[in-house]
C-alpha atoms as a PDB file:
ATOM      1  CA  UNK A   1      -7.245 -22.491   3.130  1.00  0.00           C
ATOM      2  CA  UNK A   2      -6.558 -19.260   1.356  1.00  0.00           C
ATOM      3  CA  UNK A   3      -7.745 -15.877   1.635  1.00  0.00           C
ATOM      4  CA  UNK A   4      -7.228 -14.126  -1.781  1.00  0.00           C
ATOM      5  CA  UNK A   5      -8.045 -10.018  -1.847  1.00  0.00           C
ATOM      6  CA  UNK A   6      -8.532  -8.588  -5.016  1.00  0.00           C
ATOM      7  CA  UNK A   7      -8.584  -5.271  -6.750  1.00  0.00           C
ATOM      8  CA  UNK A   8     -11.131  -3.592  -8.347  1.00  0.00           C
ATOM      9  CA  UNK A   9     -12.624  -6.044 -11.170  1.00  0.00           C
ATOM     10  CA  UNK A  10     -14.958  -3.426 -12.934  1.00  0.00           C
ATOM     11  CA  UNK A  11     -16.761  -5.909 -15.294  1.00  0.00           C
ATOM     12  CA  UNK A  12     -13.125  -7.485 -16.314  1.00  0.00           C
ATOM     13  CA  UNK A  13     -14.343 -11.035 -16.043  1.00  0.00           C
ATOM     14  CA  UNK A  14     -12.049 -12.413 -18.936  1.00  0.00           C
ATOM     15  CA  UNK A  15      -9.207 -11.464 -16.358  1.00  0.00           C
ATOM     16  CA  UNK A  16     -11.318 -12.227 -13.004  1.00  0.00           C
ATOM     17  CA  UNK A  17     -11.365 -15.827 -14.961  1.00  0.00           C
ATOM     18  CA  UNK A  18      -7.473 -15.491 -15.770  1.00  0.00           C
ATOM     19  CA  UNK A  19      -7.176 -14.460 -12.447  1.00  0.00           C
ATOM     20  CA  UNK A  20      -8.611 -17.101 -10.620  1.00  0.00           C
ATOM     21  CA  UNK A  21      -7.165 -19.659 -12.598  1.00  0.00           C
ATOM     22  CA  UNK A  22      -3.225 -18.391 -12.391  1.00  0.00           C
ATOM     23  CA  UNK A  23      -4.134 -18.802  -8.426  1.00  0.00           C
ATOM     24  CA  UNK A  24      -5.682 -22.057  -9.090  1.00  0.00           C
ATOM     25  CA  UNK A  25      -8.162 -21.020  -6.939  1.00  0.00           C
ATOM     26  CA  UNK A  26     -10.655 -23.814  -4.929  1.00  0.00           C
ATOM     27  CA  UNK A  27     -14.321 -22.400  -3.573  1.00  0.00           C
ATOM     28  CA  UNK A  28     -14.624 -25.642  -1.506  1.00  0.00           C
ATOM     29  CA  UNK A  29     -11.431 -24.117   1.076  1.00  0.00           C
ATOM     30  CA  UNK A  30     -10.568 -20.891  -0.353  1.00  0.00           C
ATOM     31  CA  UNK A  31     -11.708 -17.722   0.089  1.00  0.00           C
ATOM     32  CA  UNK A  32     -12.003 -14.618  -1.730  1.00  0.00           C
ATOM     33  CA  UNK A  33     -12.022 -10.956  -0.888  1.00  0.00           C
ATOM     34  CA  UNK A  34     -13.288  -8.665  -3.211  1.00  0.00           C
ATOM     35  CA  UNK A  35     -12.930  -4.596  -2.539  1.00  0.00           C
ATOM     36  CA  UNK A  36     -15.936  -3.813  -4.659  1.00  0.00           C
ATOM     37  CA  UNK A  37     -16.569  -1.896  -7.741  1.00  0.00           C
ATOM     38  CA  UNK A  38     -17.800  -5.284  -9.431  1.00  0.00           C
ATOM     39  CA  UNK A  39     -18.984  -3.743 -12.030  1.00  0.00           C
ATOM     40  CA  UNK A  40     -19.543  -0.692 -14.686  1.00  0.00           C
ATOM     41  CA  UNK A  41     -16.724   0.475 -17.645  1.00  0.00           C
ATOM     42  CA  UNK A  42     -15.584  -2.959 -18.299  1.00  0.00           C
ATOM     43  CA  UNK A  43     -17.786  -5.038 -20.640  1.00  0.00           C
ATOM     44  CA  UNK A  44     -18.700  -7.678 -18.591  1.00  0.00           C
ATOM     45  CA  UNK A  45     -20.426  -6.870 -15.531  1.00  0.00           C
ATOM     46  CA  UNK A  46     -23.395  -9.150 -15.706  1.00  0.00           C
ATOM     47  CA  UNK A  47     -21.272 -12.409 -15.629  1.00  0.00           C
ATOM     48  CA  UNK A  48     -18.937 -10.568 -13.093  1.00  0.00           C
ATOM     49  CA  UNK A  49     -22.383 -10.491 -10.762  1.00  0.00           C
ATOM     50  CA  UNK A  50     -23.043 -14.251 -11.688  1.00  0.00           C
ATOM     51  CA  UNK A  51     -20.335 -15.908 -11.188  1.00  0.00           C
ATOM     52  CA  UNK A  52     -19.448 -13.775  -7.750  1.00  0.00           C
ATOM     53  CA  UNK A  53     -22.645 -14.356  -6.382  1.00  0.00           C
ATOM     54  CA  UNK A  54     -22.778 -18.227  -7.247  1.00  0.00           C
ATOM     55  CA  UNK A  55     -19.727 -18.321  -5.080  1.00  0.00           C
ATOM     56  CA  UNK A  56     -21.617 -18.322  -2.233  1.00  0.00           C
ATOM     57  CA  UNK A  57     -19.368 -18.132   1.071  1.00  0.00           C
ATOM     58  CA  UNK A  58     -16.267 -18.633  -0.553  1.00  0.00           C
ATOM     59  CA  UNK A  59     -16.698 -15.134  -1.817  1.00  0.00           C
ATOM     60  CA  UNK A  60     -16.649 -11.684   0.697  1.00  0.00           C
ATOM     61  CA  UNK A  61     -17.497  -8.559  -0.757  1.00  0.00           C
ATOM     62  CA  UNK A  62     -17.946  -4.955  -0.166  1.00  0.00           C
ATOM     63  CA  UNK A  63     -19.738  -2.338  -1.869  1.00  0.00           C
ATOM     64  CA  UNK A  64     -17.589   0.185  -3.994  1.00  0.00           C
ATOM     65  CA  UNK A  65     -19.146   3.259  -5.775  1.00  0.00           C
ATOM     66  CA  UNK A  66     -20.038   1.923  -8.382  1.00  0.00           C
ATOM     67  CA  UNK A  67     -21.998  -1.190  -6.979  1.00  0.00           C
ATOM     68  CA  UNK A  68     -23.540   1.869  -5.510  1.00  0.00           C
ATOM     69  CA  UNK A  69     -24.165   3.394  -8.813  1.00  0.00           C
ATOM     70  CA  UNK A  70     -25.523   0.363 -10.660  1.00  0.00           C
ATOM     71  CA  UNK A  71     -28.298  -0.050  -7.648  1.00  0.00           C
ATOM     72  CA  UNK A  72     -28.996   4.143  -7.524  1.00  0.00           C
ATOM     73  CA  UNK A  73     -29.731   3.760 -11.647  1.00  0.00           C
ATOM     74  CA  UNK A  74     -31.720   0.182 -11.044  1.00  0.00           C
ATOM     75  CA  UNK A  75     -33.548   2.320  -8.398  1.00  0.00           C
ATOM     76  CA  UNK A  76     -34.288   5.035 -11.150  1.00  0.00           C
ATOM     77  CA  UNK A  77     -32.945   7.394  -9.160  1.00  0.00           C
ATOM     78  CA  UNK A  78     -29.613   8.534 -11.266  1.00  0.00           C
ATOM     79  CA  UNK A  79     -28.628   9.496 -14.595  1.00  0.00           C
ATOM     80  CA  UNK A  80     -26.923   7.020 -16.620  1.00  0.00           C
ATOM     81  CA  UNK A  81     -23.419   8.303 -17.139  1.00  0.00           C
ATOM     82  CA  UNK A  82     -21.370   8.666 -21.107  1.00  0.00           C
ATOM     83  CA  UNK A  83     -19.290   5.971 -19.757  1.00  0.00           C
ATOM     84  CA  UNK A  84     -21.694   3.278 -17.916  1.00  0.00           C
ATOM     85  CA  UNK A  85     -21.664   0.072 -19.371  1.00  0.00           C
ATOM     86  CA  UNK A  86     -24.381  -1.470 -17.030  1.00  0.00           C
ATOM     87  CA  UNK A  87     -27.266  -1.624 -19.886  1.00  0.00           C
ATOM     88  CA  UNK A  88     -27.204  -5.871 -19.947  1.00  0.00           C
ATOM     89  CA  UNK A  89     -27.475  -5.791 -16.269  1.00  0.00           C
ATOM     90  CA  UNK A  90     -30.298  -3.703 -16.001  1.00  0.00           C
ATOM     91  CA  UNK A  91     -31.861  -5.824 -18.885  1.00  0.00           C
ATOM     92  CA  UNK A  92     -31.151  -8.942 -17.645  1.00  0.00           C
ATOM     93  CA  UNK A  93     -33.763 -11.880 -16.738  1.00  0.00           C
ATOM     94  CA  UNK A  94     -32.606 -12.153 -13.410  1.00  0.00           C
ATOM     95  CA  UNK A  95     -31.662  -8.163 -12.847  1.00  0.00           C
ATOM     96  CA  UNK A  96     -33.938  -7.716  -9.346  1.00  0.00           C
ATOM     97  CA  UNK A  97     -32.033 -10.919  -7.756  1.00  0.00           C
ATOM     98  CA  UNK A  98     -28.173  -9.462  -8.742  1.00  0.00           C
ATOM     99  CA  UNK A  99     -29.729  -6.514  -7.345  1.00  0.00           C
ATOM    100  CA  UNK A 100     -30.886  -7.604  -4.197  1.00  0.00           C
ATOM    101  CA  UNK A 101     -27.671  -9.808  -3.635  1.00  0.00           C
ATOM    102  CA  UNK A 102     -25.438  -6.306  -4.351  1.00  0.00           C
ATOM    103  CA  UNK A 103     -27.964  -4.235  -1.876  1.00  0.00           C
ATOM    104  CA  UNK A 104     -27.163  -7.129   0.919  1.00  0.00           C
ATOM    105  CA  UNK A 105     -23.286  -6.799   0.846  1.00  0.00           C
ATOM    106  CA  UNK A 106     -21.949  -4.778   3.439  1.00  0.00           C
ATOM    107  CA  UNK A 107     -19.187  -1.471   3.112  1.00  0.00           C
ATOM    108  CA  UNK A 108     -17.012  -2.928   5.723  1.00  0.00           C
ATOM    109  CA  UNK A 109     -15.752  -6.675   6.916  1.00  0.00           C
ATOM    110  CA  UNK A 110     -12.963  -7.099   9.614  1.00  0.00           C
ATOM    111  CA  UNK A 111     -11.295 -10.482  10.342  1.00  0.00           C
ATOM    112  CA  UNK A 112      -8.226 -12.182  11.622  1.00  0.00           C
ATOM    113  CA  UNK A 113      -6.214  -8.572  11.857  1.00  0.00           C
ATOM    114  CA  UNK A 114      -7.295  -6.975   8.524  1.00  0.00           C
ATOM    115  CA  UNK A 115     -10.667  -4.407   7.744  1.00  0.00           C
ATOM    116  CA  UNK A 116     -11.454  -4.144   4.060  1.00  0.00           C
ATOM    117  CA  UNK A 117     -13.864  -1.268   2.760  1.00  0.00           C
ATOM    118  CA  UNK A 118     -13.631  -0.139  -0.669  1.00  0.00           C
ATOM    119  CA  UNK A 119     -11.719   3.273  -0.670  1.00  0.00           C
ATOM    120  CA  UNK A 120     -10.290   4.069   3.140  1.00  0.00           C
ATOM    121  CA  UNK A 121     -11.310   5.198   6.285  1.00  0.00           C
ATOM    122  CA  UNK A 122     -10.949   8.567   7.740  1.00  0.00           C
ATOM    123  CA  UNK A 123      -8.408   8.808  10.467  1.00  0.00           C
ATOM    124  CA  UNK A 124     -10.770   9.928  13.025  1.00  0.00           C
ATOM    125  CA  UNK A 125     -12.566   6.403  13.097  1.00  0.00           C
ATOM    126  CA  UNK A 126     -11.380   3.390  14.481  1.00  0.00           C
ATOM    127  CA  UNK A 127     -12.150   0.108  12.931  1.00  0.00           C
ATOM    128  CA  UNK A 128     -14.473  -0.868  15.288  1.00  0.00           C
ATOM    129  CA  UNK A 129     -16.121   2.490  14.410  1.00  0.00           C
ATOM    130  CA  UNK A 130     -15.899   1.880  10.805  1.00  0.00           C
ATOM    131  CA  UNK A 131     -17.558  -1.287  10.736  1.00  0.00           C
ATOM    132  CA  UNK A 132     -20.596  -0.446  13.104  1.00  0.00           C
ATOM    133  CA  UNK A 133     -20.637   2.413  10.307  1.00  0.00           C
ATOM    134  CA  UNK A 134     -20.838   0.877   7.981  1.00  0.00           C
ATOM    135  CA  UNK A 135     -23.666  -1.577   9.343  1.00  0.00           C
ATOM    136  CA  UNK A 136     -26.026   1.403   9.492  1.00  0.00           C
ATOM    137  CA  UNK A 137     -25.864   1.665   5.943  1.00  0.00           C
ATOM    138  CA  UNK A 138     -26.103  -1.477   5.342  1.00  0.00           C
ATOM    139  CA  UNK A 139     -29.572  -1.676   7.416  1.00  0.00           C
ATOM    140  CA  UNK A 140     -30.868   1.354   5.213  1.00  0.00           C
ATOM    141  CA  UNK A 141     -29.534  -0.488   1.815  1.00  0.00           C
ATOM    142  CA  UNK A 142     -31.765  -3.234   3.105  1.00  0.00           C
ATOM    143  CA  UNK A 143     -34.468  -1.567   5.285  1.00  0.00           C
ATOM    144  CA  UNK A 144     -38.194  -0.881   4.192  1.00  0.00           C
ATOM    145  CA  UNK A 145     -36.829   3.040   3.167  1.00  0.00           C
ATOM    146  CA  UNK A 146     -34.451   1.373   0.906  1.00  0.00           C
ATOM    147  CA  UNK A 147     -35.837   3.649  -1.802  1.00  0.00           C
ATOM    148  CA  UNK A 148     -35.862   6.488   0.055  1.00  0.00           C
ATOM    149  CA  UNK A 149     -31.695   6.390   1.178  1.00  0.00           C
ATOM    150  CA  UNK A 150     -30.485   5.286  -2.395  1.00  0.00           C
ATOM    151  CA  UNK A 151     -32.963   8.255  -3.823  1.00  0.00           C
ATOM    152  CA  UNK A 152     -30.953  10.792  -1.875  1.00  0.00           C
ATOM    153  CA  UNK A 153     -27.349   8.994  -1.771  1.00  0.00           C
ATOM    154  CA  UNK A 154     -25.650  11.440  -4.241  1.00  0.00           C
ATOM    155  CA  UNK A 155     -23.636  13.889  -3.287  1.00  0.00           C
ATOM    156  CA  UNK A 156     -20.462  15.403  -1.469  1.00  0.00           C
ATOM    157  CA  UNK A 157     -21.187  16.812   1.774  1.00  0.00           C
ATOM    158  CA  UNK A 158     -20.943  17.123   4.460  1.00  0.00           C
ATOM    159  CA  UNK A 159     -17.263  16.623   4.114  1.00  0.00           C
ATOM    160  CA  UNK A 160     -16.366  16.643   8.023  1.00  0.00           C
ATOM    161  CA  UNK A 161     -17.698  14.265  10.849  1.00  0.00           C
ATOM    162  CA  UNK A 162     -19.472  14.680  13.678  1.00  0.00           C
ATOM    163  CA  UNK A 163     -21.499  12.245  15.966  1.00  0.00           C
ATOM    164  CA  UNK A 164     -24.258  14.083  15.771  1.00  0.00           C
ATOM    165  CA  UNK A 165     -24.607  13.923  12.046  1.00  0.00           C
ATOM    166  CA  UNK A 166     -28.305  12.059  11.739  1.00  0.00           C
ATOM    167  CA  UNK A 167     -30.499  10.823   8.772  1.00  0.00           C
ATOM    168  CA  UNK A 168     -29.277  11.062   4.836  1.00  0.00           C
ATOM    169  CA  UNK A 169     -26.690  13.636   5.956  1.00  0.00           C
ATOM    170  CA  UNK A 170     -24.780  10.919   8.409  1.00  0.00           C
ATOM    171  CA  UNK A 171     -25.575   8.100   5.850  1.00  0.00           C
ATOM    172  CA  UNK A 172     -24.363   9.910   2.979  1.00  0.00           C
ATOM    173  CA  UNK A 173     -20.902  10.915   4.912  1.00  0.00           C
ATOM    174  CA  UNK A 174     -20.063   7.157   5.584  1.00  0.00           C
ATOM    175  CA  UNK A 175     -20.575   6.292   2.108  1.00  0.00           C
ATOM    176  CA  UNK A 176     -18.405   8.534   0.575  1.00  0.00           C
ATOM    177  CA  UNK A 177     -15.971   8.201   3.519  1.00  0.00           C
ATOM    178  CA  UNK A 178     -15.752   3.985   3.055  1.00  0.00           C
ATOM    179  CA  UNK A 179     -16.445   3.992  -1.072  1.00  0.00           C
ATOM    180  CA  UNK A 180     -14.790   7.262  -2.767  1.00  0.00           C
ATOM    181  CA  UNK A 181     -12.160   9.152  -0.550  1.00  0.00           C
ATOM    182  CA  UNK A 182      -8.824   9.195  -1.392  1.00  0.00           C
ATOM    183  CA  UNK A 183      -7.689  12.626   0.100  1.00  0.00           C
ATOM    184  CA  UNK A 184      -8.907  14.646   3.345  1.00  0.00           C
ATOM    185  CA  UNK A 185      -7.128  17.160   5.823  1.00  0.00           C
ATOM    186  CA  UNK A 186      -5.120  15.759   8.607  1.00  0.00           C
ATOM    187  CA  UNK A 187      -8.110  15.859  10.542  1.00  0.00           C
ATOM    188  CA  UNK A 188     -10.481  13.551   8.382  1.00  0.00           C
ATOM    189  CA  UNK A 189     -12.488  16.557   6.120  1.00  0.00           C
ATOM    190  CA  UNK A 190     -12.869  14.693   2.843  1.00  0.00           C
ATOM    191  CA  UNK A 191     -11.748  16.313  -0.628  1.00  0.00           C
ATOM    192  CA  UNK A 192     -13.730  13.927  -3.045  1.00  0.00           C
ATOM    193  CA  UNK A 193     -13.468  15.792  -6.291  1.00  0.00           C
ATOM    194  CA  UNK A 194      -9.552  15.194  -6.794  1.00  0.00           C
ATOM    195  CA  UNK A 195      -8.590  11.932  -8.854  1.00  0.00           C
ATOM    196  CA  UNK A 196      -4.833  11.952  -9.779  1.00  0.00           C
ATOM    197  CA  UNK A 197      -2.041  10.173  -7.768  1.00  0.00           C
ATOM    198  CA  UNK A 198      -0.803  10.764  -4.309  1.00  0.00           C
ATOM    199  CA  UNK A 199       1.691  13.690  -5.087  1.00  0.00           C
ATOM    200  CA  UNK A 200      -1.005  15.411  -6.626  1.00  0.00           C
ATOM    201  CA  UNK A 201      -2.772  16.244  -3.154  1.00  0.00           C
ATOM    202  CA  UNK A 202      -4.951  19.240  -3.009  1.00  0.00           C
ATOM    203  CA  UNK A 203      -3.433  21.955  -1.039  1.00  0.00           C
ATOM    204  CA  UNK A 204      -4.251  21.477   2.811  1.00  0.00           C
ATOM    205  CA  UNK A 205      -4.835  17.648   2.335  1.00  0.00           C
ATOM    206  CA  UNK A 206      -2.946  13.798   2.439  1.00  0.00           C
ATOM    207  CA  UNK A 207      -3.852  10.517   1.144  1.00  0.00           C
ATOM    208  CA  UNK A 208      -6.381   9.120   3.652  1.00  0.00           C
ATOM    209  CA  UNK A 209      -3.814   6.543   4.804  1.00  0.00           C
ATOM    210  CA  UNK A 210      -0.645   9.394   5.358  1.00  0.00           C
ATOM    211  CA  UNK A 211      -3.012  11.312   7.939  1.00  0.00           C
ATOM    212  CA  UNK A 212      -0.918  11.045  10.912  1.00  0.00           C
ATOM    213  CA  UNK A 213      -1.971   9.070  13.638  1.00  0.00           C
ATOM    214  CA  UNK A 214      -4.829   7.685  12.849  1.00  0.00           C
ATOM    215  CA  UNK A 215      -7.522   5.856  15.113  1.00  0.00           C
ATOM    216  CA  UNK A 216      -7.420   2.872  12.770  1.00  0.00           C
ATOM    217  CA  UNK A 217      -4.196   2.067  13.166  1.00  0.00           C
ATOM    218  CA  UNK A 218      -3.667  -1.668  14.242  1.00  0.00           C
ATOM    219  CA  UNK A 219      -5.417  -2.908  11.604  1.00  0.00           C
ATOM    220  CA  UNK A 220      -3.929  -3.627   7.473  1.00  0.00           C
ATOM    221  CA  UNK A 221      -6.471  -1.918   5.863  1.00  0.00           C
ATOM    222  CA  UNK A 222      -7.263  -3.443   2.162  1.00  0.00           C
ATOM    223  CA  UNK A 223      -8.838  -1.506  -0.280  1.00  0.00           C
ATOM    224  CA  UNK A 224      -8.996  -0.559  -4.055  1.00  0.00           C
ATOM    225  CA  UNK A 225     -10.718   2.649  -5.615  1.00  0.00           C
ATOM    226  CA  UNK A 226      -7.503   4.738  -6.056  1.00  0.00           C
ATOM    227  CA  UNK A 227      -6.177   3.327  -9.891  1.00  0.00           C
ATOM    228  CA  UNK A 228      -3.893   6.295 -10.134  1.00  0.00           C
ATOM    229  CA  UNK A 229      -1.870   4.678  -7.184  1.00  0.00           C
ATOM    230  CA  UNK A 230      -1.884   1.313  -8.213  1.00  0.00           C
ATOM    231  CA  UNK A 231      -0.858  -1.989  -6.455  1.00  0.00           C
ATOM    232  CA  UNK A 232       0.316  -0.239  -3.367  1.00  0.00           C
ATOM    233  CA  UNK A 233       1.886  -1.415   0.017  1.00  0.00           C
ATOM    234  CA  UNK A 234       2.275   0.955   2.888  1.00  0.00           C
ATOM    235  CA  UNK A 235       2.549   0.665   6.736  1.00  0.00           C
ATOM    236  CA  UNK A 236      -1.066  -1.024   7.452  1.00  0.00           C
ATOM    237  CA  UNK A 237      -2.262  -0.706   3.559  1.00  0.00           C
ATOM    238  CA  UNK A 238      -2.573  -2.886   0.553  1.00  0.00           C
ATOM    239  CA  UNK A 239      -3.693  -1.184  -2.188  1.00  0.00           C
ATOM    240  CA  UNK A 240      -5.304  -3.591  -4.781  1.00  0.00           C
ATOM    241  CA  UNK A 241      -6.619  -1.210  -7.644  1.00  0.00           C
ATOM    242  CA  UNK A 242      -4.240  -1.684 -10.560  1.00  0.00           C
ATOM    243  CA  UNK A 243      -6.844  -0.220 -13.184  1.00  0.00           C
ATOM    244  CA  UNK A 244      -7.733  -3.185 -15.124  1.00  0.00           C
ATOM    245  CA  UNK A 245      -9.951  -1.667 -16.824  1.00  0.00           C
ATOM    246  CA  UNK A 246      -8.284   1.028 -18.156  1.00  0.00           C
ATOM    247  CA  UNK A 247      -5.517  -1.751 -19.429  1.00  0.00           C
ATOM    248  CA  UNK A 248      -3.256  -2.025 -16.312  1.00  0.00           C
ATOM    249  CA  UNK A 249      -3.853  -5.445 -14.284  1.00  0.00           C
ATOM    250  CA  UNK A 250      -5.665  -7.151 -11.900  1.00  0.00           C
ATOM    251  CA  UNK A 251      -4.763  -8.073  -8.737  1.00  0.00           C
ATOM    252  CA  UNK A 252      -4.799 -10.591  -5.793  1.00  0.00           C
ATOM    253  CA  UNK A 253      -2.649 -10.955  -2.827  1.00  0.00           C
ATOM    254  CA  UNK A 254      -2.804 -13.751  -0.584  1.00  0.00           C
ATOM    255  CA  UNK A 255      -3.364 -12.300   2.648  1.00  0.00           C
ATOM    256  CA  UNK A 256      -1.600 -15.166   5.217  1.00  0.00           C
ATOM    257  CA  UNK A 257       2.141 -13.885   3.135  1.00  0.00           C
ATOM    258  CA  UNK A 258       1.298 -10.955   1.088  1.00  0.00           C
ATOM    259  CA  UNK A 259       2.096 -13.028  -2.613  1.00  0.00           C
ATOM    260  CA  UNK A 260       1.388 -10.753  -5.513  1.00  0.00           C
ATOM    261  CA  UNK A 261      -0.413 -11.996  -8.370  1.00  0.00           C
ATOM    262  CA  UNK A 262      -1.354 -10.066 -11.354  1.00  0.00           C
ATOM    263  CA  UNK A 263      -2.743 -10.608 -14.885  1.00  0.00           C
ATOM    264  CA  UNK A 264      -3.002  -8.121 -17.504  1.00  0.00           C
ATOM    265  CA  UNK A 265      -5.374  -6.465 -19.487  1.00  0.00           C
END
């Protein structure tokens, strides 16, 4: 058996298809990782949803933003973007099953050595922490105020920690903590709003995965999220967004001996 991560597919499914086959990939004893951010600016998102989801066990994945997105909008509860290409999801026949399966996947899943979320994880968290995190979210996503947390989701603070963070504020932090960071302070305060690559770093802030010292450490954390960085291997990282949809490539690494394997745009 097999464990394949992969990047960010975005609605790429022509390459997710590629993809798989250049790996000559089995569901019966292989298994696949996926960081999340299924969907949205590619074209094909609904048949990215299918075909995931008919995988069954063989497939593992964890909510990016914009899985987030697509179930805030099916929710009513956000403006469609210039750029969202999620109109033949919401459309679709079987739209409140895909979005039912998406609201059941978790933010976090840790086995044999390795944690993958979707974007990092501060360095004041363990893994330990960040999974039982991220199951609190993942009771709301799927609790009878369902409504209620993806209605008030949105947003970027509070940027900073604390235990005693409670209700939307706390759920909200750990969202944007596991599914958008890429830079904070030393200390884990999250800068959200800045996009570009690693040694453009607002002033006063690292890449989440430079801050020294980190409570996570021990763990290889895999993740996608940051395209401007790219297939990326650092101590306890691998980096799998390669911006397929925005032409680069897509790719998988085999977790038991870290081989690379890409297709392009």
């Amino acid at each position: 058996m097999s464990i394949y991560a992969i990047g960010d597919i975005q609605g790429c499914h022509a390459q997710f298809l590629r993809l798989l086959d250049k790996l000559r990939f089995d569901p019966a004893g292989d298994r696949l990782w996926l960081v999340g951010d299924l969907v949205n600016r590619g074209p094909q998102s609904l048949e990215v949803l299918r075909q995931v989801r008919e995988l069954g066990d063989a497939a593992t994945v964890v909510l990016g933003n914009h899985d987030l997105y697509l179930l805030m909008v099916g929710a009513g509860f956000t403006r469609r973007g210039k750029d969202d290409t999620l109109a033949r999801v919401l459309e679709a026949p079987d739209r409140d099953e895909l979005l039912d399966w998406l609201a059941h996947r978790p933010l976090a899943h840790r086995e044999q050595g390795f944690l993958m979320v979707h974007a990092g994880v501060p360095p004041n968290w363990s893994a330990e922490q960040a999974v039982s995190l991220a199951g609190e979210v993942s009771a709301a996503l799927t609790g009878p105020h369902a409504r209620h947390v993806l209605a008030h989701l949105a947003g970027d603070q509070p940027s900073r920690w604390s235990d005693d963070l409670h209700g939307q504020e706390r759920l909200r932090f750990i969202v944007n903590a596991l599914t958008r960071m890429r830079f904070c302070t030393p200390d884990g305060r999250l800068s959200l709003r800045a996009k570009g690559p690693p040694q453009r770093a607002p002033l006063g802030t690292v890449p989440w995965f430079r801050a020294p010292q980190p409570k996570w450490r021990g763990d290889t954390i895999v993740c996608g999220h940051w395209s401007a960085l790219g297939y990326y291997r650092y101590e306890g990282l691998i980096a799998l967004d390669s911006g397929c949809v925005w032409g680069g490539k897509l790719t998988a690494v085999r977790l038991e001996d870290g081989k690379v394997t890409q297709v392009s745009r």
